[in-house]
Protein backbone atom coordinates (compact mmCIF):
# COMPACT_ATOMS: atom_id res chain seq x y z
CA UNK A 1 -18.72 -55.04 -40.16
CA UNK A 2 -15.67 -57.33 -40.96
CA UNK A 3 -14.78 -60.36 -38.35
CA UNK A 4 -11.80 -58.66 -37.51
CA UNK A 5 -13.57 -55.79 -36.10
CA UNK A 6 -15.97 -57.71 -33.96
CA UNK A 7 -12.82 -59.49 -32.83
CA UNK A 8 -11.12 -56.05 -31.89
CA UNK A 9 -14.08 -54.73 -30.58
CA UNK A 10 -14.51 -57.73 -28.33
CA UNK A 11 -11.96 -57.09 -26.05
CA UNK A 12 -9.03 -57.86 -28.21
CA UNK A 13 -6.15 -55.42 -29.08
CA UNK A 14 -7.43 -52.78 -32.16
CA UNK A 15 -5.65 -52.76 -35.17
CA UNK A 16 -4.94 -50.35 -37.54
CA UNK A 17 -3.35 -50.14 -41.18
CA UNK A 18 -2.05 -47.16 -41.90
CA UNK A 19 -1.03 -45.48 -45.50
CA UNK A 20 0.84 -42.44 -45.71
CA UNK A 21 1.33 -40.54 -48.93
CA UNK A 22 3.04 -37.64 -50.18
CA UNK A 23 5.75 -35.50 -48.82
CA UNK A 24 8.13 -35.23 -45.79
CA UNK A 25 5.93 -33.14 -43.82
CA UNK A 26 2.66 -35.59 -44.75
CA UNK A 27 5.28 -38.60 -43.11
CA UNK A 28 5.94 -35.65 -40.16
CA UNK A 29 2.08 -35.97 -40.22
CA UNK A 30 1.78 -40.08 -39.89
CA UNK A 31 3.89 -40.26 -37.03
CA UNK A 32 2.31 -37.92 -34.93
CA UNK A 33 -1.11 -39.78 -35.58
CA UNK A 34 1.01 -43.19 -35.42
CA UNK A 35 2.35 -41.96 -31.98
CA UNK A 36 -0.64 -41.32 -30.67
CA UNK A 37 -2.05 -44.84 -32.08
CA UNK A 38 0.66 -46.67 -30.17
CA UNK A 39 0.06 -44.51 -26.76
CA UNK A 40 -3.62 -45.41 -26.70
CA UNK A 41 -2.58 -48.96 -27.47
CA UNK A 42 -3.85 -49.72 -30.90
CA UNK A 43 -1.48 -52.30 -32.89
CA UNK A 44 -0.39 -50.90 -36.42
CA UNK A 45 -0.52 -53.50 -38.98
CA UNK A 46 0.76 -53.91 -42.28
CA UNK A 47 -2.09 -55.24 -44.41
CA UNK A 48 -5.79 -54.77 -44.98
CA UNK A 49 -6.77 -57.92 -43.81
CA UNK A 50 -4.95 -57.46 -40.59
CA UNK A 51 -6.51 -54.18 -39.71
CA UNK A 52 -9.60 -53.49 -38.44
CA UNK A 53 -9.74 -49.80 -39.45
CA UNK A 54 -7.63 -48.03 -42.21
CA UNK A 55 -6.04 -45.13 -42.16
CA UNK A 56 -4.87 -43.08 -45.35
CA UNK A 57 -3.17 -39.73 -45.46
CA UNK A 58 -3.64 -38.08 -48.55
CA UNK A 59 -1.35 -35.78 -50.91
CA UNK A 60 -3.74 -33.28 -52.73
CA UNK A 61 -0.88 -31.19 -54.69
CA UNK A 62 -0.41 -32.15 -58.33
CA UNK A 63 -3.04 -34.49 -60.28
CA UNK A 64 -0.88 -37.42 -60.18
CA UNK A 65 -0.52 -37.25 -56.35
CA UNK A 66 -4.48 -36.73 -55.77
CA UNK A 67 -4.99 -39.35 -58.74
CA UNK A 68 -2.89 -41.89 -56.13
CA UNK A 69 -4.45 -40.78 -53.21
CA UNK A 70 -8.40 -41.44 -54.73
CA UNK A 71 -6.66 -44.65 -56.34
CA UNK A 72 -5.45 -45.40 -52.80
CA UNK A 73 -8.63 -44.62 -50.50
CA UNK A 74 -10.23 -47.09 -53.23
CA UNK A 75 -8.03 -49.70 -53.10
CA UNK A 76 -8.32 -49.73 -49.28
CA UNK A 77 -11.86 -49.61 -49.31
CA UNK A 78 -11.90 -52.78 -51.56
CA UNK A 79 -9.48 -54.61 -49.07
CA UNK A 80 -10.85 -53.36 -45.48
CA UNK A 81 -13.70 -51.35 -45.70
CA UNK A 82 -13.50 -49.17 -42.74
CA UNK A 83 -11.35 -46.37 -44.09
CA UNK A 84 -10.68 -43.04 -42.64
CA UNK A 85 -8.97 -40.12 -44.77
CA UNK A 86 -7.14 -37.46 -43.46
CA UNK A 87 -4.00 -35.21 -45.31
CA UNK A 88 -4.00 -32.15 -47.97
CA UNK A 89 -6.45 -33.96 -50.19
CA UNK A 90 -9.09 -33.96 -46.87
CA UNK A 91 -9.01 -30.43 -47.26
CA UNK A 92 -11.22 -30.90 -50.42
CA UNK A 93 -13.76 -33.31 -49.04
CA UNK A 94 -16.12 -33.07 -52.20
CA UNK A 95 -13.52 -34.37 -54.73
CA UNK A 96 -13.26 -37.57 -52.09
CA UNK A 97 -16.94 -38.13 -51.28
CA UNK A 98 -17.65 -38.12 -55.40
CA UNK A 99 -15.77 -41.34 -55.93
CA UNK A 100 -15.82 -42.75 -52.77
CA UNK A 101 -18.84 -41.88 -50.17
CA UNK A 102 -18.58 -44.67 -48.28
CA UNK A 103 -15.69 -43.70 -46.09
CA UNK A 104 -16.16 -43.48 -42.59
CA UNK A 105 -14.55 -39.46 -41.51
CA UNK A 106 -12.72 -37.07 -43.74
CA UNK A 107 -10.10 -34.61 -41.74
CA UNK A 108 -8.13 -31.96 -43.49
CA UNK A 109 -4.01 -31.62 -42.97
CA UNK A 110 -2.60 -31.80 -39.39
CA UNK A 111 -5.90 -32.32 -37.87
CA UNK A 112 -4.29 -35.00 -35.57
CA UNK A 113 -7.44 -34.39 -32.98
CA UNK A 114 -9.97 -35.30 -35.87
CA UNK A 115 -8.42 -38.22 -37.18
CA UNK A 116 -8.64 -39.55 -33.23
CA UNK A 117 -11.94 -38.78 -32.48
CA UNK A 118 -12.79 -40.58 -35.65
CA UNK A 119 -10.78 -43.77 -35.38
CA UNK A 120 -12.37 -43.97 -31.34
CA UNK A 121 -15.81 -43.31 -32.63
CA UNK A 122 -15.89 -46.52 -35.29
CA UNK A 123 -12.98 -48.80 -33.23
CA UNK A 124 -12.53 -47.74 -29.44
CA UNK A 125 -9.27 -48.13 -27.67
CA UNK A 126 -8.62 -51.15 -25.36
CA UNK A 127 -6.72 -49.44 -22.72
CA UNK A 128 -6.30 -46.83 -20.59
CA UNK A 129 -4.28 -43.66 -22.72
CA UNK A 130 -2.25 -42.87 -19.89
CA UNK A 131 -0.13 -45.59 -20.07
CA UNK A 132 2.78 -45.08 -21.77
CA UNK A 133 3.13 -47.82 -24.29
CA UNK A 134 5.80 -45.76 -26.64
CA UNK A 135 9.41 -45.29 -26.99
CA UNK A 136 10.39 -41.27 -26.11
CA UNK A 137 10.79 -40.44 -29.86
CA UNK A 138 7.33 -41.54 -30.93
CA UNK A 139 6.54 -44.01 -33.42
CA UNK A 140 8.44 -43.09 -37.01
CA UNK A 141 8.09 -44.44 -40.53
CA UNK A 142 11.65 -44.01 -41.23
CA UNK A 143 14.37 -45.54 -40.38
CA UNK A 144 15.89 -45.94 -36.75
CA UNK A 145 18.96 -43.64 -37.98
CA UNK A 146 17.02 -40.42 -39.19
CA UNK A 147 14.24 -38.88 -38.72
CA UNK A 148 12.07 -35.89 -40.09
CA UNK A 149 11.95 -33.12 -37.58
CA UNK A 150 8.99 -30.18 -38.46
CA UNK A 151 9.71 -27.18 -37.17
CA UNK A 152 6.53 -24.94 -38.30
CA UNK A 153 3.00 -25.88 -40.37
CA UNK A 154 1.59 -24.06 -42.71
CA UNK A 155 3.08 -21.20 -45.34
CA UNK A 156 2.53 -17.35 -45.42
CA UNK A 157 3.39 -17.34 -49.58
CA UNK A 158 0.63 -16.93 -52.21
CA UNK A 159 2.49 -18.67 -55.13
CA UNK A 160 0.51 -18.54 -58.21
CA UNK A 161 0.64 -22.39 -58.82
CA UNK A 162 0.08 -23.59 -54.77
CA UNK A 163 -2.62 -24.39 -52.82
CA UNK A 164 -1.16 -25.69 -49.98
CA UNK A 165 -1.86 -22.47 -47.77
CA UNK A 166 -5.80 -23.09 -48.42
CA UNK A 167 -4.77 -26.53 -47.37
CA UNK A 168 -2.35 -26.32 -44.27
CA UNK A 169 -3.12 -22.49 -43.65
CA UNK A 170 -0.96 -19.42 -42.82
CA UNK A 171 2.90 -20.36 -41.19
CA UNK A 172 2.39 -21.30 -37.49
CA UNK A 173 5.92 -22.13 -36.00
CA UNK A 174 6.79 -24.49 -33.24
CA UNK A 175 7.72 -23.42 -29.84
CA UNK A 176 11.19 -23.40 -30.21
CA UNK A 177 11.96 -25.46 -26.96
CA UNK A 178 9.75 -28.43 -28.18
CA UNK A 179 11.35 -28.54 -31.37
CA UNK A 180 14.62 -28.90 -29.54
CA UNK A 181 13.24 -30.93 -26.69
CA UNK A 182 12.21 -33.28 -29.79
CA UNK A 183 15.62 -33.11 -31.22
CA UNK A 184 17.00 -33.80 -28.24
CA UNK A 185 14.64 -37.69 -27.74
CA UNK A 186 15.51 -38.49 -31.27
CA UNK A 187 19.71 -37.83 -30.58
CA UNK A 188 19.64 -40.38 -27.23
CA UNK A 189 17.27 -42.67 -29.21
CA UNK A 190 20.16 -43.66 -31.74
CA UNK A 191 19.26 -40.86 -34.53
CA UNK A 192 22.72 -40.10 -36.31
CA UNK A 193 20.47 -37.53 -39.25
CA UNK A 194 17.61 -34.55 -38.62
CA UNK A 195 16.25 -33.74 -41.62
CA UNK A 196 14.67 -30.22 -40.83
CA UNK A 197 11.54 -29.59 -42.89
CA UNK A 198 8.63 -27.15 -42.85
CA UNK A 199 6.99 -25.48 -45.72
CA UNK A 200 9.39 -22.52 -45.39
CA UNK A 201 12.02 -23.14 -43.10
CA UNK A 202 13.88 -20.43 -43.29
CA UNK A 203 10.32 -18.04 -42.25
CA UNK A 204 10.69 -20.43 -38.95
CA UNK A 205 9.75 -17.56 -36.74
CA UNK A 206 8.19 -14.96 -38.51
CA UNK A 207 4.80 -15.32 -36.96
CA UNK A 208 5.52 -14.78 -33.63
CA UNK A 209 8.09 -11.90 -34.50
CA UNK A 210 11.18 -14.28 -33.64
CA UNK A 211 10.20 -14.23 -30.03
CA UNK A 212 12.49 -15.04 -27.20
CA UNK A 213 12.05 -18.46 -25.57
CA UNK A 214 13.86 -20.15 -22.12
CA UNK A 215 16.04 -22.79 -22.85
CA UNK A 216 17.60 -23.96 -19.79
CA UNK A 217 18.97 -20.76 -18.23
CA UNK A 218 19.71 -19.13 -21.91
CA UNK A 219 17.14 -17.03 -23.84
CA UNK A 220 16.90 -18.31 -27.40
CA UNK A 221 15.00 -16.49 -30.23
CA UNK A 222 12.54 -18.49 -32.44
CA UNK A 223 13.78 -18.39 -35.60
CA UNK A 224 16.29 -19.92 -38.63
CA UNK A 225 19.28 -18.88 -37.28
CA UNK A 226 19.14 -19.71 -33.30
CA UNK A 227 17.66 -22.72 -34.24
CA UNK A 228 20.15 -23.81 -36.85
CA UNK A 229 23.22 -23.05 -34.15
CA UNK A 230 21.09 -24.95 -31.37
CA UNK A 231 20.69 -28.22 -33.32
CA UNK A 232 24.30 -27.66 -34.68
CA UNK A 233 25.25 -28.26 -30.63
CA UNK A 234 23.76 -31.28 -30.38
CA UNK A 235 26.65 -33.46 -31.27
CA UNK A 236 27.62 -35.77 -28.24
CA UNK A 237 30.94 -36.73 -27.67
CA UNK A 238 32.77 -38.10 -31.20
CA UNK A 239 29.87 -39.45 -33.28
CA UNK A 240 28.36 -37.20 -36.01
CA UNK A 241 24.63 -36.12 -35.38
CA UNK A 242 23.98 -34.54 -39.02
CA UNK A 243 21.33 -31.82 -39.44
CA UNK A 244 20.15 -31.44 -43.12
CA UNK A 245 17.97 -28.34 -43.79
CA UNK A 246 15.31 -29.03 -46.24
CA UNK A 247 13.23 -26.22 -48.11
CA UNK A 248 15.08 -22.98 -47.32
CA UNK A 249 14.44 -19.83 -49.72
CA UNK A 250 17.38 -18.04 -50.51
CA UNK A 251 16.46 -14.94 -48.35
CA UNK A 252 19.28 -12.73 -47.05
CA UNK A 253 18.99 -14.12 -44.26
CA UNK A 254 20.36 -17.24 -44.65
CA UNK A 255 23.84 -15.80 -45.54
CA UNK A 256 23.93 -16.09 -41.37
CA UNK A 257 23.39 -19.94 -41.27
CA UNK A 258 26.44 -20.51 -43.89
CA UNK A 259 29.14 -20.14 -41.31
CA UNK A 260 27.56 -23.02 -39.24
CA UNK A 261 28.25 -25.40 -42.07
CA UNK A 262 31.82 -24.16 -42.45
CA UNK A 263 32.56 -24.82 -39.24
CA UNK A 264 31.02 -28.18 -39.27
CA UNK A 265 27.77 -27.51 -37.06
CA UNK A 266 25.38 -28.54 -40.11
CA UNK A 267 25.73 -30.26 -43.04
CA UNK A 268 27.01 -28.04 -45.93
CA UNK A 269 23.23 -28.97 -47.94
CA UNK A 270 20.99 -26.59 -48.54
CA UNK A 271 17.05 -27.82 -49.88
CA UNK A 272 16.05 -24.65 -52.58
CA UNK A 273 12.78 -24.99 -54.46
CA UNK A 274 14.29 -21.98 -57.02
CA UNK A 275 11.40 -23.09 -59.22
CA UNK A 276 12.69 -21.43 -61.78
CA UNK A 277 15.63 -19.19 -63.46
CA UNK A 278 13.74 -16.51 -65.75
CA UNK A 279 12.74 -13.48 -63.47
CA UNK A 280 9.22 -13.11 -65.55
CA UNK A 281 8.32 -16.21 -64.91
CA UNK A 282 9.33 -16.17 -61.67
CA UNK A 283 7.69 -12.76 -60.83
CA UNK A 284 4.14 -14.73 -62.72
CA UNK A 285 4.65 -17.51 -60.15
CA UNK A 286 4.58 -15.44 -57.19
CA UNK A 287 7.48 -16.81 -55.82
CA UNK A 288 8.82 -15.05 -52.81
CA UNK A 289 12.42 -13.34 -53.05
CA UNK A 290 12.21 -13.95 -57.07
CA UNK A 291 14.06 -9.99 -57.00
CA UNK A 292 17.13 -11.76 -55.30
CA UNK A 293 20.23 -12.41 -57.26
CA UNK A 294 20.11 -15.68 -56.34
CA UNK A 295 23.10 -17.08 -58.63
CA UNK A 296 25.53 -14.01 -56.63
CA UNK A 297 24.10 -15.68 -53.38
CA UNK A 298 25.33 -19.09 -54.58
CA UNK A 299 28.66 -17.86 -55.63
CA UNK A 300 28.67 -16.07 -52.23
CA UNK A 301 28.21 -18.98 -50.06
CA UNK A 302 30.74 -21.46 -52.22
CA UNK A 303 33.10 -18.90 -51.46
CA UNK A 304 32.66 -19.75 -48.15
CA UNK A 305 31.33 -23.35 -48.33
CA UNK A 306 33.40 -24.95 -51.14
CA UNK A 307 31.60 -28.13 -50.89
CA UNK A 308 28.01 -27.00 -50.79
CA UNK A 309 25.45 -29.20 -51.74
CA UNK A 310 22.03 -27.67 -53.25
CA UNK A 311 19.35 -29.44 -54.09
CA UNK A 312 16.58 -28.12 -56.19
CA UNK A 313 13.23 -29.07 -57.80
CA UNK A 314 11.99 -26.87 -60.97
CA UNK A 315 8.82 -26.42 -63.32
CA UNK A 316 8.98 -26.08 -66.66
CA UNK A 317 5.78 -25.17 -69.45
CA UNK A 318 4.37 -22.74 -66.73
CA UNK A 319 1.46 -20.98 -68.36
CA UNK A 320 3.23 -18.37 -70.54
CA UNK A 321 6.73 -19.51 -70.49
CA UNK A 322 8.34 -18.81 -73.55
CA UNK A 323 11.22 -20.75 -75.62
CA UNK A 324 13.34 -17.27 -74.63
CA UNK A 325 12.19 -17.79 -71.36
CA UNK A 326 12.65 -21.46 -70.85
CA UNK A 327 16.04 -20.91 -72.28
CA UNK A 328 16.52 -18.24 -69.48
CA UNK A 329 16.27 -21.33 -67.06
CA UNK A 330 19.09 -23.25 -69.34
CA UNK A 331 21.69 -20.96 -69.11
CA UNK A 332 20.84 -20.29 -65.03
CA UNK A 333 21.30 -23.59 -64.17
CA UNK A 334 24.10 -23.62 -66.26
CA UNK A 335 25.38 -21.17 -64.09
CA UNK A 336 24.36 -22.47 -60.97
CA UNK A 337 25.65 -25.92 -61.13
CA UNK A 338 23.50 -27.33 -59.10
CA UNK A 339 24.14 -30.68 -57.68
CA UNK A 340 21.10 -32.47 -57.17
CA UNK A 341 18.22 -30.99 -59.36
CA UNK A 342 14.79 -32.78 -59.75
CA UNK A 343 11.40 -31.00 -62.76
CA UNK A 344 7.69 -31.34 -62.74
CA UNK A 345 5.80 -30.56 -66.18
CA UNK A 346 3.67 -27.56 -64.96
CA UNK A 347 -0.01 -29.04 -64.41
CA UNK A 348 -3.15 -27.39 -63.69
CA UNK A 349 -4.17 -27.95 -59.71
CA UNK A 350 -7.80 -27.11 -58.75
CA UNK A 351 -8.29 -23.72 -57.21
CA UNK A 352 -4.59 -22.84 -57.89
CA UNK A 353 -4.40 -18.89 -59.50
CA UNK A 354 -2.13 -19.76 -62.40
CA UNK A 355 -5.25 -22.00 -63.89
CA UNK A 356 -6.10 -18.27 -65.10
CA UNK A 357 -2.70 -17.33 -66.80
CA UNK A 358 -2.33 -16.90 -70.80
CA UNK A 359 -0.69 -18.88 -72.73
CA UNK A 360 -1.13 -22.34 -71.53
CA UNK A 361 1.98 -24.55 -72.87
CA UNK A 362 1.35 -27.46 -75.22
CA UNK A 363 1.89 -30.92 -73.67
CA UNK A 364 3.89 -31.95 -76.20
CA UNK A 365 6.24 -28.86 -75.87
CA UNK A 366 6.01 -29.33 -71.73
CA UNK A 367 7.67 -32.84 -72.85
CA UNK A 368 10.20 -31.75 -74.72
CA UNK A 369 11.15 -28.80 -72.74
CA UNK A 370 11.41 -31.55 -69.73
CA UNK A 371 13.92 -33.81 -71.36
CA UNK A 372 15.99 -30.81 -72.70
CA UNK A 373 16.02 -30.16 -68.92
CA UNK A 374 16.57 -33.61 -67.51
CA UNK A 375 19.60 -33.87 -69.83
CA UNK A 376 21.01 -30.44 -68.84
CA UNK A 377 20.86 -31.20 -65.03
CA UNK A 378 22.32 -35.18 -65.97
CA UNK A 379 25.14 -33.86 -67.54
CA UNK A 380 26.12 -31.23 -64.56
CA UNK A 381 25.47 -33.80 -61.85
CA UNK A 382 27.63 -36.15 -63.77
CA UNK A 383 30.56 -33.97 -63.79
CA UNK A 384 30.38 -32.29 -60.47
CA UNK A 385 30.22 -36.13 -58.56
CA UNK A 386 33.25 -36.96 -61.25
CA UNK A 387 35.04 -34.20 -59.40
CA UNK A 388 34.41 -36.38 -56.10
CA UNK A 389 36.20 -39.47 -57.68
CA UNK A 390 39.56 -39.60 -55.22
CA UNK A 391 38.23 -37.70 -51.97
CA UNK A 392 37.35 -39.23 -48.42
CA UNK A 393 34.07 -38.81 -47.83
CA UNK A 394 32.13 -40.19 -44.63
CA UNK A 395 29.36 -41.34 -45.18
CA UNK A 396 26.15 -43.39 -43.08
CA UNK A 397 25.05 -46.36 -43.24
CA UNK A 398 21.28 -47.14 -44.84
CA UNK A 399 21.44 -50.77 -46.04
CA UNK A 400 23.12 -53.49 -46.98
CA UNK A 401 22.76 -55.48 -50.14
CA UNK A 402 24.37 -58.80 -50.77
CA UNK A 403 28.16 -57.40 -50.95
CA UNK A 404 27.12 -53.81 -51.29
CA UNK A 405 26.97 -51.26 -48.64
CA UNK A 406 23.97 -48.46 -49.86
CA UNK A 407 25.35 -45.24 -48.09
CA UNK A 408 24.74 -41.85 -47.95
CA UNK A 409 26.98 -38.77 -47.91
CA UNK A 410 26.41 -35.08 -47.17
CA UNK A 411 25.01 -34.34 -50.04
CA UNK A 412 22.81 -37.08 -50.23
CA UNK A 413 19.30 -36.58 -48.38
CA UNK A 414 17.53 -40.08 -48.11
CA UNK A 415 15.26 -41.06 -50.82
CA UNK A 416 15.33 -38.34 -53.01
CA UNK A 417 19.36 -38.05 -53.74
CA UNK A 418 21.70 -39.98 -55.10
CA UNK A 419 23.88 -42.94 -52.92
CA UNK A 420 27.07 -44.08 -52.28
CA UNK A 421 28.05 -47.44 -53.00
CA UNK A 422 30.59 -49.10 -50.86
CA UNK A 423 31.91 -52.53 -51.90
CA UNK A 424 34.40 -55.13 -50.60
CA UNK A 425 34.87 -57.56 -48.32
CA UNK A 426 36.50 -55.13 -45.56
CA UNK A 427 33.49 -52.65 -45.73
CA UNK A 428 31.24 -55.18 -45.44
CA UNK A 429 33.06 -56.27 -42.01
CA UNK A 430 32.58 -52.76 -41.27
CA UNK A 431 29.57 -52.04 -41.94
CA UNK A 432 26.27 -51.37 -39.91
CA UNK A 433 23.08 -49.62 -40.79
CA UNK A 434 22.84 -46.41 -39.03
CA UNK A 435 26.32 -45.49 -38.60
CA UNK A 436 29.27 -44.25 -40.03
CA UNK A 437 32.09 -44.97 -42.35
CA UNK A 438 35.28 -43.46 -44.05
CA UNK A 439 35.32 -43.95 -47.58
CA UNK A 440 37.39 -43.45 -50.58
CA UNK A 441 35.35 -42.58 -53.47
CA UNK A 442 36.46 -44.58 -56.83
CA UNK A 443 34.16 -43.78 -59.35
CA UNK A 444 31.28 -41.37 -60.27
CA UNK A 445 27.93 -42.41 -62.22
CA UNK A 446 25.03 -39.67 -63.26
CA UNK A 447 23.98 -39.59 -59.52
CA UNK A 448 25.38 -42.20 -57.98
CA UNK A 449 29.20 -42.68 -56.31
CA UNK A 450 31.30 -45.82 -55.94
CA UNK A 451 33.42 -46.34 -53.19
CA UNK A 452 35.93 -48.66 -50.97
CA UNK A 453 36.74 -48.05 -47.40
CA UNK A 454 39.03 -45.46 -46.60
């Protein structure tokens, strides 16, 4: 047992390190658990030595990610000792215990009781829970200015190459008026950005057959659409509260949400994971609505959203996935002209139905099918931010670098998009993290824009 244990243990305040890995949801995770830390008075600290109980929350998708997480749990074994694992890699308990059987409680995904009863069995709390020793929005690994709001857990799909669903199980949506109620804490805490995630956002719903919920003395259904136009609301008085919609499917459906962006409700983004653009390959993955005509969808909603944003993330040297095929993809994205695109090299994940599927694709071919890729999707993000160069954009606010303000516009989710660079001495005056400025944009890179103020 390490001295600063005995010292917490004693009668002192318990501390905690906490590492969080993986995905937006997995962060949407760590701040529920972190919340609940803070409420029962625990102190989160930032290194092992400080804590006297870790906390890591896995990622358990791709090999690299459960490669980090096993790399992690080791590391913080090393440092602290006292190490509890919870997240999507939990969910597989053997692969964990194999290399490292000396930690103290495994807990699958979302299991935010578990990983509780586990931190107060091996370092008790030093207060009374009742007292309320958090701000109203909860304790949050991002920044003060945006936050991750989930709206559902879990995913009713069966792609071919997932395992989540064995992971987080079947979708299981929010109550709609605690997702707004939530929306709501984060607005009057000085949130200027929702970013709306979920496994399927735009299935928000389906489980509970888009039921009608009371919100104030209005009946609101539970699903994409309502909630979309509710968040779109909002807004108070003239500062922007922007809601980015993160991993949508492009269902029929969400030809209904469009209009919201157009009339400024919600930010003209939309979060796709197309996957892919050959329908065989598409139809081997599983993926759901892989029948749609997705590139007469796009074309559909730039007709009515000029400056739609999409975002995408693809796989290329699925098992099977021919040069014809893998061209298929080229000319799609071609077509699509997608403005933020990111790739994964297709790689086996434990228990995943694809392991099974002829025709595994060379590594070396995976490689070079990645970079033929990479360069396609450079060379269309270079000249659709080119066509930028000239506009007024606003833009927010996330840091400030010696004489360079690091912003973000609409089409520029945090962390995984590309930023706006504002520089000068007048924008620097201007400037402060977490809220707003006009630009003029003066200058386009691959994924990057350079701007003065406006």
């Amino acid at each position: 047992m390490s001295e600063g244990y005995r010292k917490g243990a004693a009668g002192g305040i318990p501390r905690i390190g906490f590492v969080s890995l993986g995905c937006p949801k997995a962060t949407s995770d760590s701040e529920q658990i972190l919340t609940r830390l803070r409420a029962e008075g625990y102190e989160v600290v930032g290194t092992y030595d400080q804590a006297d109980l870790v906390v890591v929350n896995t990622c358990g998708f791709v090999d690299d990610a459960i490669h980090e997480s096993l790399d992690t749990i080791g590391e913080a074994l090393r440092e602290n000792g006292r190490v509890v694992v919870t997240g999507c890699l939990g969910a597989r308990p053997e692969q964990i215990l194999a290399q490292h059987p000396q930690v103290l409680k495994i807990t699958g995904p979302h299991a935010f009781d578990e990983v509780m009863d586990a931190v107060h069995e091996h370092l008790p709390p030093a207060h009374d829970p009742f007292f309320d020793l958090v701000p109203p929005q909860g304790v949050r690994l991002t920044p003060r200015h945006y936050a991750y709001l989930k709206i559902s857990e879990g995913c009713n799909h069966r792609c071919s190459f997932c395992i989540i669903p064995s992971m987080r199980g079947d979708l299981v949506s929010r109550p709609l008026p605690q997702v707004l109620n939530e929306a709501i804490r984060l607005r009057n805490a000085g949130v200027r950005e929702l970013l709306v995630i979920s496994q399927d956002t735009s299935a928000y719903g389906v489980d509970v057959k888009y039921r009608a919920e009371q919100w104030g003395s209005r009946e609101i259904h539970t699903r994409f659409l309502d909630l979309a136009r509710e968040l779109g609301e909002l807004q108070q008085g003239t500062t922007p509260l922007w809601v980015r919609l993160h991993y949508v499917y492009p269902y029929p459906h969400v030809d209904a949400v469009i209009p919201l962006m157009a009339a400024g409700k919600v930010l003209p983004y939309l979060d796709i994971p197309f996957q892919h653009g050959s329908p065989a390959v598409l139809k081997r993955m599983k993926r759901p609505a892989h029948a749609e005509n997705t590139l007469a969808r796009l074309k559909a909603w730039r007709a009515m959203v000029p400056d739609l944003a999409v975002r995408s993330t693809f796989i290329v040297g699925f098992p099977g996935e021919t040069e014809a095929e893998f061209q298929e993809l080229l000319d799609w994205l071609d077509e699509a002209q997608l403005d933020r695109v990111g790739a994964f090299k297709y790689s086996p994940v434990e228990g995943a139905p694809a392991n099974a599927l002829a025709g595994p694709v060379p590594e070396e071919v995976k490689q070079e099918r990645y970079e033929r890729f990479m360069a396609k999707a450079a060379s269309i993000s270079a000249a659709r931010l080119q066509q930028k160069v000239g506009r007024r954009l606003t833009v927010l606010v996330d840091a400030i670098e010696g004489s360079t303000v690091i912003a973000r516009s609409y089409a520029d989710a945090p962390d995984i998009d590309g930023v706006v660079k504002v520089r000068g001495a007048r924008a620097l005056a201007a400037a402060r993290v977490g809220e707003f400025l006009e630009v003029t944009i003066t200058g386009a890179s691959t994924y990057d824009l350079r701007a003065k103020l406006a």
